[in-house]
C-alpha atoms as a PDB file:
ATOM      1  CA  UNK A   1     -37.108 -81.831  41.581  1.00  0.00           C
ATOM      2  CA  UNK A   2     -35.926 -78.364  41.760  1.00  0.00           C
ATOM      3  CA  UNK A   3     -35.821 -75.421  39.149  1.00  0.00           C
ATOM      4  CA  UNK A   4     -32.741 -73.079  38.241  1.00  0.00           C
ATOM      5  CA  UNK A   5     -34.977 -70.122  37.860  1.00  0.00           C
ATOM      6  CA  UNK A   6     -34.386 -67.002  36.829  1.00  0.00           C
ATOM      7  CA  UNK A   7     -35.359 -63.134  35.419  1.00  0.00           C
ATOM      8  CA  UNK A   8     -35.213 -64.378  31.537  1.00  0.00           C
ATOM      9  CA  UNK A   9     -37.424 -65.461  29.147  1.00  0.00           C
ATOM     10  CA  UNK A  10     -36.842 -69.061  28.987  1.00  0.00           C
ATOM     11  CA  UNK A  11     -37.169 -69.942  32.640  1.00  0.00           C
ATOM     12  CA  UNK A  12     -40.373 -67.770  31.818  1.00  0.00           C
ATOM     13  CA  UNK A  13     -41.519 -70.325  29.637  1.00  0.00           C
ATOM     14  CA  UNK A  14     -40.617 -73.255  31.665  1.00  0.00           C
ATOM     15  CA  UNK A  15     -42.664 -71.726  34.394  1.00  0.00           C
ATOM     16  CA  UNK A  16     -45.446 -71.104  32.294  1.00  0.00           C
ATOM     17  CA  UNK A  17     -45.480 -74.838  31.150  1.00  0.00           C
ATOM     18  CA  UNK A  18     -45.408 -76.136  34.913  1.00  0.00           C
ATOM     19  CA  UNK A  19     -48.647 -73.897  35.502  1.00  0.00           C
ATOM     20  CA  UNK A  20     -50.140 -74.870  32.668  1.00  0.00           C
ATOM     21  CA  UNK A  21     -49.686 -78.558  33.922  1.00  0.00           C
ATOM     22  CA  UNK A  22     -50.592 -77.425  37.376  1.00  0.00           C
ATOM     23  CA  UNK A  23     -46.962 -78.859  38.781  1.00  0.00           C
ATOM     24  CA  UNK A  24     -45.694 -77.149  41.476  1.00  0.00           C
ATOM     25  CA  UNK A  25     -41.569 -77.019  41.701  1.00  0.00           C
ATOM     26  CA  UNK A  26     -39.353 -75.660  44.363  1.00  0.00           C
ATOM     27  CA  UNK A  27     -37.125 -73.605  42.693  1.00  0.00           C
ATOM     28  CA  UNK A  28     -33.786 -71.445  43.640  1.00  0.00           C
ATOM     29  CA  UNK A  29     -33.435 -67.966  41.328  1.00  0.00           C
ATOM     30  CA  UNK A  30     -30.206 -67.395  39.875  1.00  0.00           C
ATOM     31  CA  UNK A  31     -28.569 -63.762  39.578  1.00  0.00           C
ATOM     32  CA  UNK A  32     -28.096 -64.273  35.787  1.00  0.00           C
ATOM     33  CA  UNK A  33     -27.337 -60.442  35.448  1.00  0.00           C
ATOM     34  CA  UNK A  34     -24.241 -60.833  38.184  1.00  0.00           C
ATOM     35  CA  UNK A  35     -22.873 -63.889  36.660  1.00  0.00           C
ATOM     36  CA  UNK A  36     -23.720 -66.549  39.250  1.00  0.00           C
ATOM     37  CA  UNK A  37     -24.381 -69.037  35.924  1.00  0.00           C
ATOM     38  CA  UNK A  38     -21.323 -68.540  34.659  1.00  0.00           C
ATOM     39  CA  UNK A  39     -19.255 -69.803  37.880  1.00  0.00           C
ATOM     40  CA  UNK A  40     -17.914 -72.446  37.901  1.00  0.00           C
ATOM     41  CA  UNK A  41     -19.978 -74.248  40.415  1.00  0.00           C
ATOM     42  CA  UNK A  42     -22.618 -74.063  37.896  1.00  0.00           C
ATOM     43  CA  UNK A  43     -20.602 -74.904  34.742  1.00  0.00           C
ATOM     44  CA  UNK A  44     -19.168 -77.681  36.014  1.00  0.00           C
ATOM     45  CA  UNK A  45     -23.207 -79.436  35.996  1.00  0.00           C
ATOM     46  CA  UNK A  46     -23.873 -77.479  32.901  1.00  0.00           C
ATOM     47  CA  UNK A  47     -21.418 -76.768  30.772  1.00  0.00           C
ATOM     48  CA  UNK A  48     -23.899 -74.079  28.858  1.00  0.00           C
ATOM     49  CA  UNK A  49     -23.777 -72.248  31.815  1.00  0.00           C
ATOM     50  CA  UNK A  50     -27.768 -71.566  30.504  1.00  0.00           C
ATOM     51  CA  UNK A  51     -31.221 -71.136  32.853  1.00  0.00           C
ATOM     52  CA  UNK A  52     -33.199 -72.636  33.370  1.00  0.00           C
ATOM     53  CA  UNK A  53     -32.152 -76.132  34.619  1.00  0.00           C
ATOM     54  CA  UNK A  54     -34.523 -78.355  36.022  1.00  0.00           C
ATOM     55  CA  UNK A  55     -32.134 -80.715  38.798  1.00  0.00           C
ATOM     56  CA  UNK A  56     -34.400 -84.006  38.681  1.00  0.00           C
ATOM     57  CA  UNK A  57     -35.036 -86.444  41.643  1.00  0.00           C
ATOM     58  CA  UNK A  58     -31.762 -88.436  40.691  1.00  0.00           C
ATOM     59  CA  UNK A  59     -29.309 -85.898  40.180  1.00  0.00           C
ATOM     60  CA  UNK A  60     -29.378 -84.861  36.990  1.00  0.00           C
ATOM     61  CA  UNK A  61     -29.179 -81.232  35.665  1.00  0.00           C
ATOM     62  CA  UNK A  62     -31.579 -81.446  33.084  1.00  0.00           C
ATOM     63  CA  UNK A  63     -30.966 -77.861  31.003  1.00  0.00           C
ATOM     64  CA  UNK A  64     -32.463 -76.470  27.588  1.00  0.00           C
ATOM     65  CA  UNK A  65     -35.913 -75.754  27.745  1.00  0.00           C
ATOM     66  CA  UNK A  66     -37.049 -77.884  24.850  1.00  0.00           C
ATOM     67  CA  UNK A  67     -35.754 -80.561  26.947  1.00  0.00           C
ATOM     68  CA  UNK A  68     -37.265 -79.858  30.199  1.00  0.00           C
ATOM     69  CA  UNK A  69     -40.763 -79.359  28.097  1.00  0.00           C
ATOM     70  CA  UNK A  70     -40.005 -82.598  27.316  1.00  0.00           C
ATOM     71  CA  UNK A  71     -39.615 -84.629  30.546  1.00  0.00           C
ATOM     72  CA  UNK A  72     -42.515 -82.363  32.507  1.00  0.00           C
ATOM     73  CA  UNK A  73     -44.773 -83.637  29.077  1.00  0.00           C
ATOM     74  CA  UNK A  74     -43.630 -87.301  29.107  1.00  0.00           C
ATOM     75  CA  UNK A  75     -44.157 -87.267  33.442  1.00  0.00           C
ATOM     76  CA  UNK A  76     -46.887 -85.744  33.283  1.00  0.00           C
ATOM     77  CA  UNK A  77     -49.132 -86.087  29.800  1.00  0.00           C
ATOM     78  CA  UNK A  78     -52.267 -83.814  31.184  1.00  0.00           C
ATOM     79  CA  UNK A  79     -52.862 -81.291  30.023  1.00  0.00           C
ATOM     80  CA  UNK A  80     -51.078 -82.084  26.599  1.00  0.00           C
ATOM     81  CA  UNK A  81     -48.368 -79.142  25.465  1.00  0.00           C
ATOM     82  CA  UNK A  82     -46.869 -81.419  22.956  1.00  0.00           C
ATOM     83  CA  UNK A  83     -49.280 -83.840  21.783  1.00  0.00           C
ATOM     84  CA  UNK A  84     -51.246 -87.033  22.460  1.00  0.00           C
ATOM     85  CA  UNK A  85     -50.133 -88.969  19.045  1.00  0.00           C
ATOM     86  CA  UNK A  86     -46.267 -89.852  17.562  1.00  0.00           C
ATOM     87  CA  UNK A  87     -47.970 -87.626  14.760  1.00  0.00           C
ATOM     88  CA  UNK A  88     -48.965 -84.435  17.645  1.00  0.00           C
ATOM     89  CA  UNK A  89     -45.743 -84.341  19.082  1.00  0.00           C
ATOM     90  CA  UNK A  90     -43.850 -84.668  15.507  1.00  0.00           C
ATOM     91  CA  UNK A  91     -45.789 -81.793  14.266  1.00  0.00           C
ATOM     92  CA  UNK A  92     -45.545 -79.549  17.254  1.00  0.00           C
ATOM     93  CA  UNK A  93     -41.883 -80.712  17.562  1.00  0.00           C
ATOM     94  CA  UNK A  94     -41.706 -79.203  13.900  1.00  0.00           C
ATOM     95  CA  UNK A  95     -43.682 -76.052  15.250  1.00  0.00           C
ATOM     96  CA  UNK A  96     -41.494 -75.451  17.917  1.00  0.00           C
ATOM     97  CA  UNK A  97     -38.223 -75.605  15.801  1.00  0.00           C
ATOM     98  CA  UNK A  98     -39.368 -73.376  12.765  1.00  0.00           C
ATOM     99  CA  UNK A  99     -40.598 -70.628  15.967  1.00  0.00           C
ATOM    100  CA  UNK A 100     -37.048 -70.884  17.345  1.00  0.00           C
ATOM    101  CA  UNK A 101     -35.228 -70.883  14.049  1.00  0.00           C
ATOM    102  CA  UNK A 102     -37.208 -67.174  12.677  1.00  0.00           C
ATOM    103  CA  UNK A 103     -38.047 -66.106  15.588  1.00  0.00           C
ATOM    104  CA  UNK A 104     -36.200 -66.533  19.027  1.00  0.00           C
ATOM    105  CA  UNK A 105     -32.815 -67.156  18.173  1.00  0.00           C
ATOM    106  CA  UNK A 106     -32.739 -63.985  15.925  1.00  0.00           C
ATOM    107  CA  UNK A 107     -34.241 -61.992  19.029  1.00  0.00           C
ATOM    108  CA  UNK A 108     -32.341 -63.613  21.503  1.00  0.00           C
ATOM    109  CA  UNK A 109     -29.231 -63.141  19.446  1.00  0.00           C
ATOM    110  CA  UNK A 110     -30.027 -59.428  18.448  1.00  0.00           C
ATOM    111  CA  UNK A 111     -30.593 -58.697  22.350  1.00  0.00           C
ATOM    112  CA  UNK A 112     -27.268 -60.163  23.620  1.00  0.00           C
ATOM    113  CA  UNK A 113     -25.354 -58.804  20.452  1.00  0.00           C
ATOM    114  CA  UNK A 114     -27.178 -55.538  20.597  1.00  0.00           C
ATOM    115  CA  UNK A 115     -28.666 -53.766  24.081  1.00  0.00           C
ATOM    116  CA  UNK A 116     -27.390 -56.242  26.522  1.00  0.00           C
ATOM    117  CA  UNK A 117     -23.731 -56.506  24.464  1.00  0.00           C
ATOM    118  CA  UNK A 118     -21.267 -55.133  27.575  1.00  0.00           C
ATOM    119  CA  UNK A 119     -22.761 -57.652  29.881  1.00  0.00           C
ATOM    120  CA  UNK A 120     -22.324 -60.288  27.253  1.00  0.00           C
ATOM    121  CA  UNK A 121     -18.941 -59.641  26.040  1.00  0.00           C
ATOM    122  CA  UNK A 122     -16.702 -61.347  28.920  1.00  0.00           C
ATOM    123  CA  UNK A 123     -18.880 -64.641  28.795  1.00  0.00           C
ATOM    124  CA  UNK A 124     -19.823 -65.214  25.071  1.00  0.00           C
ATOM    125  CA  UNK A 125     -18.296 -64.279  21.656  1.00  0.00           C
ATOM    126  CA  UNK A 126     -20.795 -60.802  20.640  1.00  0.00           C
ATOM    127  CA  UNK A 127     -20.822 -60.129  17.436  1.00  0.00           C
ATOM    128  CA  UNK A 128     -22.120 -56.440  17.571  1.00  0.00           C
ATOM    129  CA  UNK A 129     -21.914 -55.651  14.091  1.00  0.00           C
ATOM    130  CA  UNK A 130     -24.836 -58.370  13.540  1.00  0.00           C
ATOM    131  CA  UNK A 131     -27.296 -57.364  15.963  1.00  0.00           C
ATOM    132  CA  UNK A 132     -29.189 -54.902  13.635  1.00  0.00           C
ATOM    133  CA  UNK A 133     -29.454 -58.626  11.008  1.00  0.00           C
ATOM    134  CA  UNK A 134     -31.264 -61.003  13.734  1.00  0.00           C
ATOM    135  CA  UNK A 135     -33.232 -57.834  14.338  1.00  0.00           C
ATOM    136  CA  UNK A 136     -34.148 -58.298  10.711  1.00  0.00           C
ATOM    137  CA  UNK A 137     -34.588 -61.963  11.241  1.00  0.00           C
ATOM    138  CA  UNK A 138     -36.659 -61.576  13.622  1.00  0.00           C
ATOM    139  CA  UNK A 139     -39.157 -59.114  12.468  1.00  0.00           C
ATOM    140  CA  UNK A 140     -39.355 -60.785   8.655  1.00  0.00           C
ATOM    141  CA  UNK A 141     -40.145 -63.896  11.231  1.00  0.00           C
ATOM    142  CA  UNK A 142     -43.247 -62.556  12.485  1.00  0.00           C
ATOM    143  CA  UNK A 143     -44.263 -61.591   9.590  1.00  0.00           C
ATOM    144  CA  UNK A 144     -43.809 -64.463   8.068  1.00  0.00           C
ATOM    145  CA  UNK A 145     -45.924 -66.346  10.958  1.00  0.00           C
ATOM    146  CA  UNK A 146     -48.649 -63.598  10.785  1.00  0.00           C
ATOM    147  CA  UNK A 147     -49.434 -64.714   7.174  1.00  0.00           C
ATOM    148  CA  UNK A 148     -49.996 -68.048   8.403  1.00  0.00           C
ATOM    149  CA  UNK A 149     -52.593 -67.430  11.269  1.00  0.00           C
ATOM    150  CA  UNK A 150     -54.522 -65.910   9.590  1.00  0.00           C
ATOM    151  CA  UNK A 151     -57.075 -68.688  10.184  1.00  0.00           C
ATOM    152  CA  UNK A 152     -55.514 -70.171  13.111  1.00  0.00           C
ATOM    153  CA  UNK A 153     -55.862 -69.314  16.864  1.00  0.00           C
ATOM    154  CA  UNK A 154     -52.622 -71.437  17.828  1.00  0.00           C
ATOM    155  CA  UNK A 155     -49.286 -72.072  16.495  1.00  0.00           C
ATOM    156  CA  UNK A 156     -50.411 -75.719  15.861  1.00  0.00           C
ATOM    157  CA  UNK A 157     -53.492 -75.234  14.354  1.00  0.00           C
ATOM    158  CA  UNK A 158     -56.412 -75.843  16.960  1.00  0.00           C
ATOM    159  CA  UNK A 159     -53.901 -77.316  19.889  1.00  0.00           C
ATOM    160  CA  UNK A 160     -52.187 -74.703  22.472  1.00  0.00           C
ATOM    161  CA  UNK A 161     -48.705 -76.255  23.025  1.00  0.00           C
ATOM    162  CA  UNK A 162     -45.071 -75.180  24.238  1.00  0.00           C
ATOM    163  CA  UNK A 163     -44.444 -73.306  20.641  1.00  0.00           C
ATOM    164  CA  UNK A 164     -46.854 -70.809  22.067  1.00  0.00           C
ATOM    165  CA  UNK A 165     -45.193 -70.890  25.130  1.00  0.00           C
ATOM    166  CA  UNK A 166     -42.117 -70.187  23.971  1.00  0.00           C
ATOM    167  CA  UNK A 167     -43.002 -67.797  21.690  1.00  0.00           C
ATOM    168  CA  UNK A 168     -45.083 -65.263  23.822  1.00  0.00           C
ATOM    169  CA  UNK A 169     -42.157 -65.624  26.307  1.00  0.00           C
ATOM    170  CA  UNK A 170     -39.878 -64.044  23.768  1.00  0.00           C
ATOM    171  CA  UNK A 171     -42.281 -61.830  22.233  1.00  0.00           C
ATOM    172  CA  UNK A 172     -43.266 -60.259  25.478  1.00  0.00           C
ATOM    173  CA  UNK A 173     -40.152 -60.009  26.614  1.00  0.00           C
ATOM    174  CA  UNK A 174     -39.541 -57.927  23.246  1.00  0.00           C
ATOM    175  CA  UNK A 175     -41.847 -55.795  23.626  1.00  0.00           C
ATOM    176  CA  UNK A 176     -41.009 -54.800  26.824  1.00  0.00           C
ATOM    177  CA  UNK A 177     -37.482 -53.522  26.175  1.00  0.00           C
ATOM    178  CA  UNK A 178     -39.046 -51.186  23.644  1.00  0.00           C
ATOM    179  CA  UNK A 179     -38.687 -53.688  20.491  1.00  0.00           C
ATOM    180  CA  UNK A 180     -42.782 -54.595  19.609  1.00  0.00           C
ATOM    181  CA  UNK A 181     -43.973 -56.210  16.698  1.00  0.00           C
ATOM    182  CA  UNK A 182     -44.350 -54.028  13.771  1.00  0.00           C
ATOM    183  CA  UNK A 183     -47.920 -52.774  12.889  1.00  0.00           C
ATOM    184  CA  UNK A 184     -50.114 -54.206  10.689  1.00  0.00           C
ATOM    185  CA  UNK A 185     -49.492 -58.027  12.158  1.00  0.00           C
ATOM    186  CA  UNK A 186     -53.155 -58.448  12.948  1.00  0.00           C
ATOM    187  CA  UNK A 187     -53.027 -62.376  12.919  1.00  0.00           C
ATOM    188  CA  UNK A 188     -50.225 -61.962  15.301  1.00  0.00           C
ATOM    189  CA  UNK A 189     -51.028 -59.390  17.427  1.00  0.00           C
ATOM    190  CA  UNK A 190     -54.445 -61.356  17.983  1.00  0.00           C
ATOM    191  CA  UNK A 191     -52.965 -64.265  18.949  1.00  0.00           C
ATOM    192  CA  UNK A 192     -50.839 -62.581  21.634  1.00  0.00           C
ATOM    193  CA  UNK A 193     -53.531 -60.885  23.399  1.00  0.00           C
ATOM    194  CA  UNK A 194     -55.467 -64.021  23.347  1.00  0.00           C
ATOM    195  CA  UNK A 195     -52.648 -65.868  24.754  1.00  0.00           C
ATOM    196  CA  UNK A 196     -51.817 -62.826  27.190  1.00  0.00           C
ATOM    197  CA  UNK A 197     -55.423 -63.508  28.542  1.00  0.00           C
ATOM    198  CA  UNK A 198     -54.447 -66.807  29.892  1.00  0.00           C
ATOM    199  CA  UNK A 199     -54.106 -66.739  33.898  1.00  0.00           C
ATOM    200  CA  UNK A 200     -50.914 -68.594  33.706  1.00  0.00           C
ATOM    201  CA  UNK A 201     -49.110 -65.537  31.250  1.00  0.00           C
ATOM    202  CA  UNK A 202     -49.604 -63.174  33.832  1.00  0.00           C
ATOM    203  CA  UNK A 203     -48.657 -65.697  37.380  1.00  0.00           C
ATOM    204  CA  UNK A 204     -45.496 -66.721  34.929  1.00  0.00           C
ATOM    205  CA  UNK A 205     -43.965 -63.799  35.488  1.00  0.00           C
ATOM    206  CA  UNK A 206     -40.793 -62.657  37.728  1.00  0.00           C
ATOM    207  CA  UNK A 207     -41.113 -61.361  40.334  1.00  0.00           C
ATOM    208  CA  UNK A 208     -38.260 -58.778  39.440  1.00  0.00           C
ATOM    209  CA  UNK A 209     -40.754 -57.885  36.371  1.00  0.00           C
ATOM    210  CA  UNK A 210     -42.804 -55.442  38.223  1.00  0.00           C
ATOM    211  CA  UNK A 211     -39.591 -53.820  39.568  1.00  0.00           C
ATOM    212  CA  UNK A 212     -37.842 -53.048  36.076  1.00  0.00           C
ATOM    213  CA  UNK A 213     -40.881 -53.325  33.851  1.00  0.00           C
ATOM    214  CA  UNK A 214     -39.066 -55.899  32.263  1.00  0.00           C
ATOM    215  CA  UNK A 215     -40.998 -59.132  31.238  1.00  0.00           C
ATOM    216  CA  UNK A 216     -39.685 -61.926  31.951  1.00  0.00           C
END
């Protein structure tokens, strides 16, 4: 196998996931910032032009990271990230999706719409008029998840799985281009130290991270 890395949050997660499993993958960065994804070379195996991609032992560009969380769960089931059960993985499955629907998208969207809009413009259609709304997504998101762990310590109640992941990629990453979680999210803000603590947030990051103070 080999991994399409690179300095965003995504491939952050996917890394994160692989350490968590304890499976090591050579991987090749790409220069997201000067483009190299969006050449054709790279379209032509995925037509997202998206990192990370995960190249399999076949062949096949496997991209999206809910998909690669996938295959790295179903080759290799220890540690569990999505569940044991039809009824774990449904439910974190179900986790995952409601985190990416209030959450991510609305940040990832407000970032690429908002600060990072000039890069963005020659490779996606920006809509810079609705950054400041997915800004408001996002933050009536958290809140919104605050309220409801308040007695939980994990996204999935009592499991750690790749809706964490995902989720303290992107909320780090927030955070450190100046856009933290409003105060008063206690529920929240606790469960992002706690996951913070765990050796593999901190060896997940970039490389480039401790160059721009960026993390990712």
């Amino acid at each position: 196998m080999l991994l399409y890395d690179a300095a965003r949050p995504n491939p952050r997660a996917v890394r994160m996931a692989l350490l968590e499993k304890r499976i090591t993958v050579p991987s090749r960065d790409v220069d997201v910032d000067g483009g190299e994804n969006r050449r054709l070379d790279f379209l032509g195996r995925n037509p997202g032009g998206q990192v990370p991609v995960l190249v399999l032992d076949d062949g096949t560009w496997l991209a999206e990271s809910g998909a690669i969380f996938q295959y790295l769960e179903e080759r290799s089931p220890d540690p569990p990230l999505i569940g044991r059960t039809a009824e774990e993985r449904a439910i974190t499955r179900m986790w995952q999706r409601r985190i990416e629907r209030r959450i991510t998208e609305p940040l990832y969207a407000a970032f690429h719409y908002g600060p990072a809009v000039e890069m963005y413009r020659t490779r996606m259609v920006v809509l810079a008029e609705c950054a400041n709304g997915f800004k408001t997504l996002m933050l009536d998101g958290m809140t919104w998840l605050d309220a409801l762990l308040s007695g939980a310590a994990t996204v999935v109640p009592d499991r750690f799985t790749v809706a964490d992941i995902g989720l303290f990629a992107a909320l780090d990453f927030a955070a450190s281009i100046g856009w933290p979680m409003p105060t008063g999210l206690r529920h929240l803000e606790r469960w992002f130290q706690t996951t913070a603590e765990r050796p593999t947030a901190r060896a997940s990051l970039h490389p480039r991270s401790s160059q721009t103070g960026v993390h990712y």
